[in-house]
Structure formats: structure tokens, C-alpha cells
N, C-alpha and C. Protein backbone atom coordinates (compact mmCIF):
# COMPACT_ATOMS: atom_id res chain seq x y z
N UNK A 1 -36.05 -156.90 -76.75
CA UNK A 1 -36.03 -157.14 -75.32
C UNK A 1 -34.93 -158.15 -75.00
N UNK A 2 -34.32 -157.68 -73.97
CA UNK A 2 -32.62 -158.69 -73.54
C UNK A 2 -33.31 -159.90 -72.74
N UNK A 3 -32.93 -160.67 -72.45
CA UNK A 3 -32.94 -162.44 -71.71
C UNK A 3 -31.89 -161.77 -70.57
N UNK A 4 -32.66 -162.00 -69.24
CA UNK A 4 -31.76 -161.64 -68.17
C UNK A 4 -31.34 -163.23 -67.86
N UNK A 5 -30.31 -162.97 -67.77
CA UNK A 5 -29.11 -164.61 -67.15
C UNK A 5 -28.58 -164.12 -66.15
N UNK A 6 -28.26 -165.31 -65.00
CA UNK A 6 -27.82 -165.40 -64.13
C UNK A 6 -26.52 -166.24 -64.04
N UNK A 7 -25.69 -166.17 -63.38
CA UNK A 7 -24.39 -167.10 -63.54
C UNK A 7 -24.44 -167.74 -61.78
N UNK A 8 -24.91 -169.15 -62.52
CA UNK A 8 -24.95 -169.78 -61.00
C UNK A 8 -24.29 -169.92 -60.47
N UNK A 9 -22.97 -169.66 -60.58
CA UNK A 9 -21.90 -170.39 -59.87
C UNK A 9 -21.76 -168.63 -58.88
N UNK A 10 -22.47 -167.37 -59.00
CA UNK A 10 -22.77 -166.34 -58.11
C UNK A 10 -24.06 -166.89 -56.95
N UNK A 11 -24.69 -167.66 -57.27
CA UNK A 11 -25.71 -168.23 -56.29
C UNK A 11 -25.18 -169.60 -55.86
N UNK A 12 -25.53 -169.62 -54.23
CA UNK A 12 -25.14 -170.89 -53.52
C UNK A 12 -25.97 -171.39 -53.04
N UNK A 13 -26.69 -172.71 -53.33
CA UNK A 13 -27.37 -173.15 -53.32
C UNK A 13 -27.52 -174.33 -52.16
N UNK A 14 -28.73 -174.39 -51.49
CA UNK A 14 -29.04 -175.49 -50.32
C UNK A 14 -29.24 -176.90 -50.77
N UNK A 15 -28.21 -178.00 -50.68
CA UNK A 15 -28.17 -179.07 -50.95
C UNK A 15 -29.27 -179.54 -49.78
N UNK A 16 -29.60 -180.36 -50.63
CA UNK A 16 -30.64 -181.48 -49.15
C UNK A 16 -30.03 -182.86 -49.47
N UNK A 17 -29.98 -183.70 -48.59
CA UNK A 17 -28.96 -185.25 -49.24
C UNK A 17 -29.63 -185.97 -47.79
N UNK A 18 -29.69 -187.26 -47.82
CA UNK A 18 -30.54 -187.41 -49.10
C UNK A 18 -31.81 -186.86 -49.37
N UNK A 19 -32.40 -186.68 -50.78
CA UNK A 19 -33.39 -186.49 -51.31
C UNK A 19 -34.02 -187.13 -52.20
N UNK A 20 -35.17 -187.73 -52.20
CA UNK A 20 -36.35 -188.30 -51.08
C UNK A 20 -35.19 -188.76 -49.83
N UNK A 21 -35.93 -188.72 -48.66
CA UNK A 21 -35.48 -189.31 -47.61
C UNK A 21 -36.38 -190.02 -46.73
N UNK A 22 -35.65 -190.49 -45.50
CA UNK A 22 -36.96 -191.25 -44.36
C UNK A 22 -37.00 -190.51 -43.37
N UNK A 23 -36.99 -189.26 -43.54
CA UNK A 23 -37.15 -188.24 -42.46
C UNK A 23 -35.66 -187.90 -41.70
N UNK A 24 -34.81 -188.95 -42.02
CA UNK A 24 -33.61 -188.25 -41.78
C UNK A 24 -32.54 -187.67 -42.35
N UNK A 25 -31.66 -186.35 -42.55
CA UNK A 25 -31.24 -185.64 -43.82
C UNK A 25 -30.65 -184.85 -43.28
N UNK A 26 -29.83 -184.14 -43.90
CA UNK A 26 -28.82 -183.27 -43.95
C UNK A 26 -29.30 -181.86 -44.81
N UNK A 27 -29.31 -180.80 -44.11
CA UNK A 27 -28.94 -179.85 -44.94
C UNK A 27 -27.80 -179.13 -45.37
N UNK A 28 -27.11 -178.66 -46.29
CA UNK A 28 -25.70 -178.36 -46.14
C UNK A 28 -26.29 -176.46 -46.90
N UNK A 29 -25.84 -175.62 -45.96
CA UNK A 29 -25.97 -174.24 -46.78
C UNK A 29 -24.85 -174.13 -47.49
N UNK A 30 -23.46 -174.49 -47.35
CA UNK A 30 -22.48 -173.83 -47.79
C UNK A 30 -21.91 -173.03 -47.27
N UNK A 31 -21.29 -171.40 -47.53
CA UNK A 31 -21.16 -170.28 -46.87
C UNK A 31 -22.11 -169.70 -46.88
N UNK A 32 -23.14 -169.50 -47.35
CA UNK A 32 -24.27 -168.08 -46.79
C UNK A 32 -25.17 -169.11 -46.59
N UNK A 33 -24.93 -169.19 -44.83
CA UNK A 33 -25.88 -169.82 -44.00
C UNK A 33 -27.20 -168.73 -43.18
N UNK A 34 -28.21 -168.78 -43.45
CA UNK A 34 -29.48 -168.04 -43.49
C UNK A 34 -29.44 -167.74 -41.63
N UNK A 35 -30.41 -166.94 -40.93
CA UNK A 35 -30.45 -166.87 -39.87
C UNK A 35 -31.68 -168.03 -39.20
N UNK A 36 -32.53 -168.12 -39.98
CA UNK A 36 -33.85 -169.12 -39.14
C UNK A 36 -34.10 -169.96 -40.81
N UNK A 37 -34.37 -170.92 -40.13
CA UNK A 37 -35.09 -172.09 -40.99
C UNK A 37 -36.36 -172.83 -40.94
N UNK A 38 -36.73 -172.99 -41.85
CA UNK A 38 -38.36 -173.43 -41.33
C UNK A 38 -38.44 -174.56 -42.51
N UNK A 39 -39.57 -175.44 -41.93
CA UNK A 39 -39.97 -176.24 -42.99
C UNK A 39 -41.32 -176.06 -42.66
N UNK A 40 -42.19 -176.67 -43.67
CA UNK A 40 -43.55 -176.31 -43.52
C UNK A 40 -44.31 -177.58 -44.26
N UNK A 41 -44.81 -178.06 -44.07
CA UNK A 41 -45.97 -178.93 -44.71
C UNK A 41 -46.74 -178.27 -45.66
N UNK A 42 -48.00 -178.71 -46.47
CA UNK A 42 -48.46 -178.57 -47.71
C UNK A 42 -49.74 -177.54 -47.23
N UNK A 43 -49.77 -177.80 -46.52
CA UNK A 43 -51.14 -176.93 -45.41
C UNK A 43 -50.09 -175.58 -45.16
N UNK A 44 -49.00 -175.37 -45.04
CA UNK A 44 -48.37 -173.85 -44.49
C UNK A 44 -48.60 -174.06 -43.41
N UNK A 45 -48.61 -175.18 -42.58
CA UNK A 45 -48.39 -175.34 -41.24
C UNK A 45 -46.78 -175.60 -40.67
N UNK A 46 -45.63 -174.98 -39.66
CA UNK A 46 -44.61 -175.34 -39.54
C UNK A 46 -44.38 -176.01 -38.77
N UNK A 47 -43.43 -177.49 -39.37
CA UNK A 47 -43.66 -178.45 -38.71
C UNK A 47 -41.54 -178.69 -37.68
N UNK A 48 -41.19 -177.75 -38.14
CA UNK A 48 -39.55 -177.56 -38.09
C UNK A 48 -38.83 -175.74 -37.84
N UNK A 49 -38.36 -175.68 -37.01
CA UNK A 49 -38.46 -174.04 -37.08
C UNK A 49 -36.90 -174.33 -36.49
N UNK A 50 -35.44 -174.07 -36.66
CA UNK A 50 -34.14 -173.48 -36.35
C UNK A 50 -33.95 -172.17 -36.78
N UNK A 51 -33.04 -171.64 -35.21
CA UNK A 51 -33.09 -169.93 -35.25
C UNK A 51 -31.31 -170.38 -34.53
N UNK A 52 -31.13 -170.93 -34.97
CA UNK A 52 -29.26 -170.98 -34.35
C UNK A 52 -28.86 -172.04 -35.73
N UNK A 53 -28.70 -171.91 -36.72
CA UNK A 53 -28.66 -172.70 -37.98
C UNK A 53 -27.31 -172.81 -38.31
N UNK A 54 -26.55 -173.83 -38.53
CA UNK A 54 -24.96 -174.34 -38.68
C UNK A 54 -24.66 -174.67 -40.40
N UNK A 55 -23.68 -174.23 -41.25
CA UNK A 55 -23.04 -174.60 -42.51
C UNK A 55 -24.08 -175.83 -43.08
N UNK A 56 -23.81 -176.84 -41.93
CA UNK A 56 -24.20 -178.33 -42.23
C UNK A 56 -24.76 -178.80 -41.13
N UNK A 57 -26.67 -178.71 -41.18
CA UNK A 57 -27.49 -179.78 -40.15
C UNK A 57 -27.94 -180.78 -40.47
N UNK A 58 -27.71 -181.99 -39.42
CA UNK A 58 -28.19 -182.73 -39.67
C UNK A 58 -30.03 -182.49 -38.90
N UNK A 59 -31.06 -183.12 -39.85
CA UNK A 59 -32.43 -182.86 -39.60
C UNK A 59 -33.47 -184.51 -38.90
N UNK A 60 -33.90 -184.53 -37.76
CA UNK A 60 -34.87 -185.79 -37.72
C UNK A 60 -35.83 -185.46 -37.88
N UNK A 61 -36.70 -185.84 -38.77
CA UNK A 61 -38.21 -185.73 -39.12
C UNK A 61 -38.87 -187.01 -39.06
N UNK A 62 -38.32 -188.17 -38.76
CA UNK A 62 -38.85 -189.43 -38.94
C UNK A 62 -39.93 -189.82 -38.41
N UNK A 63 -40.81 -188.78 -37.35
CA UNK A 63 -41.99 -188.84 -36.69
C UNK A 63 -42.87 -187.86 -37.88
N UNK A 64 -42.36 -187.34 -38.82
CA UNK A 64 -44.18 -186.46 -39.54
C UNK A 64 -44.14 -187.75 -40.67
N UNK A 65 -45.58 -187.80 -41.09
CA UNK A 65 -46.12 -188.32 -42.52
C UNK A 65 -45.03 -188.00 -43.78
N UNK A 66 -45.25 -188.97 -44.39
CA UNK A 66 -44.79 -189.18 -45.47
C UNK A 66 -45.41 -188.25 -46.60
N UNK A 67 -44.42 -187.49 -47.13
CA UNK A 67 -45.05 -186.36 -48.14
C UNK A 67 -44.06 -185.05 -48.59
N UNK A 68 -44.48 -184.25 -49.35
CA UNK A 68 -43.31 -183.08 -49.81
C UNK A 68 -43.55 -182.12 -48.61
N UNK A 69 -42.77 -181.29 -48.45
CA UNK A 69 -42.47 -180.18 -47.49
C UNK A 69 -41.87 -179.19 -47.80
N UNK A 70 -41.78 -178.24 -47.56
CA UNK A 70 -40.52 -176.87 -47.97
C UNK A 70 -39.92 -176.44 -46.65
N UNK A 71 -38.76 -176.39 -47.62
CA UNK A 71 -37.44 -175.69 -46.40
C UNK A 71 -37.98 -174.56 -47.38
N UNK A 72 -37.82 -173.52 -46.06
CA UNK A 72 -37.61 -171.91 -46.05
C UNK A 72 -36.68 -171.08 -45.23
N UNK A 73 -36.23 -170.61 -45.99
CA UNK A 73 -35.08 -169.64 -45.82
C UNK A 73 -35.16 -168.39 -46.03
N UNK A 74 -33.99 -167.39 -45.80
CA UNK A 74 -34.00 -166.28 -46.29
C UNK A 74 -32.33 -165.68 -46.56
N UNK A 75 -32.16 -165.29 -47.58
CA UNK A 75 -30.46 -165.00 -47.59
C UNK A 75 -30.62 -163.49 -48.81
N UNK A 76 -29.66 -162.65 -47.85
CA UNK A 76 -29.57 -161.46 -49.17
C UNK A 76 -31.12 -160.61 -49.54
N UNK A 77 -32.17 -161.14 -48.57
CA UNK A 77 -33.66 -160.76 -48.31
C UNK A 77 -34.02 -161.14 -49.20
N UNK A 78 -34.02 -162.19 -49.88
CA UNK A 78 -34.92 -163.20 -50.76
C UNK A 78 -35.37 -163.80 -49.87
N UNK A 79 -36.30 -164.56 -50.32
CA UNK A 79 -36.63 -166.43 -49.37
C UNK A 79 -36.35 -167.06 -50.84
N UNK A 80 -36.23 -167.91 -50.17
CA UNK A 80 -35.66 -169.10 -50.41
C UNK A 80 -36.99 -170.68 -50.55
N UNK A 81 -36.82 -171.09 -51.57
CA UNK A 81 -38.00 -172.53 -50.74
C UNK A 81 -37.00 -173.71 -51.79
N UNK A 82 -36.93 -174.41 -50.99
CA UNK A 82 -36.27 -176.06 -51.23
C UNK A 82 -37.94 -176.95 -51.27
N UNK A 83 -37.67 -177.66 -52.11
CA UNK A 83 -38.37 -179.07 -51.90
C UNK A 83 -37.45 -180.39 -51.26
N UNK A 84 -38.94 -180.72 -49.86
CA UNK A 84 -38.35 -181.82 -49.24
C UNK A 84 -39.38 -182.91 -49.32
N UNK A 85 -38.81 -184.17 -49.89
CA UNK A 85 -39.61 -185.73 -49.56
C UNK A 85 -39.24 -186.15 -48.85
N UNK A 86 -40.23 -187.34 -48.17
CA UNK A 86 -39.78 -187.62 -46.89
C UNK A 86 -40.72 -189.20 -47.76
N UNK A 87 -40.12 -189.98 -46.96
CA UNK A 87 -40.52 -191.32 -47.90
C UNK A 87 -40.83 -192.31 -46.61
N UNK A 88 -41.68 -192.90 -45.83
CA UNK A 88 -41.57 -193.92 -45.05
C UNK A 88 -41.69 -195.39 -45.75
């Protein structure tokens, strides 16, 4: 049985900076910038939803709790999930 490999430098990947943060952050897509973005809390509740999404957003979250979150995406009809900390 073969080992399927991937060559990452074919996948472009969603920087988050900083990471942990204090609710305020940057996402940078790169070139394959997704159509809607979501983040979601640990419950699958969405606490962040962009449907006009730019290369490079800047994000304020500094009003939710302190805790992990996921960015969700979708590119090439995958999704996508990032881990986000948010640190007060």
C-alpha cells in the first residue's frame, strides 16, 4: 500500500497573526481568498460571519470570552477549519 503525500507548497494556507490573540487579528488568505467566512465558538454557535472577504482582514473580537474558536472556510469545495485563541 503507497503513503499518499502532499506537496505543501500546492496548498495555501490561512495565516492568523497574531495567534493566541486579544481578540484583535488579522487574517491573511493569500491568493485563494474563500467566498464567506465564519468563526464559530466551541458550542457551533457563529459568533463572526464575512460574505465580502479581502486577501488580508483585519478581525475585532475583543467583546467574545476568552477561549478557542474556528475560522471556517471553504476553497476548491473543501472546508477549511483554522484554530483561533483569543486570550483576555
Amino acid at each position: 500500500m503507497g503513503v499518499l503525500s502532499i506537496n505543501d507548497e500546492d496548498i495555501e494556507q490561512l495565516s492568523i497573526y497574531p495567534n493566541p490573540n486579544n481578540g484583535l487579528f488579522t487574517l491573511d488568505f493569500g491568493t485563494q481568498v474563500p467566498e464567506d467566512v465564519f468563526i464559530s465558538n466551541t458550542l457551533g454557535e457563529i459568533i463572526f460571519l464575512n460574505s465580502q472577504v479581502k486577501p488580508i482582514e483585519t478581525v475585532d473580537l475583543s467583546d467574545v470570552a476568552a477561549g478557542v474558536y474556528c475560522v471556517i472556510y471553504q476553497l476548491d469545495g473543501m472546508k477549511q477549519v483554522n484554530k483561533l485563541v483569543i486570550q483576555q
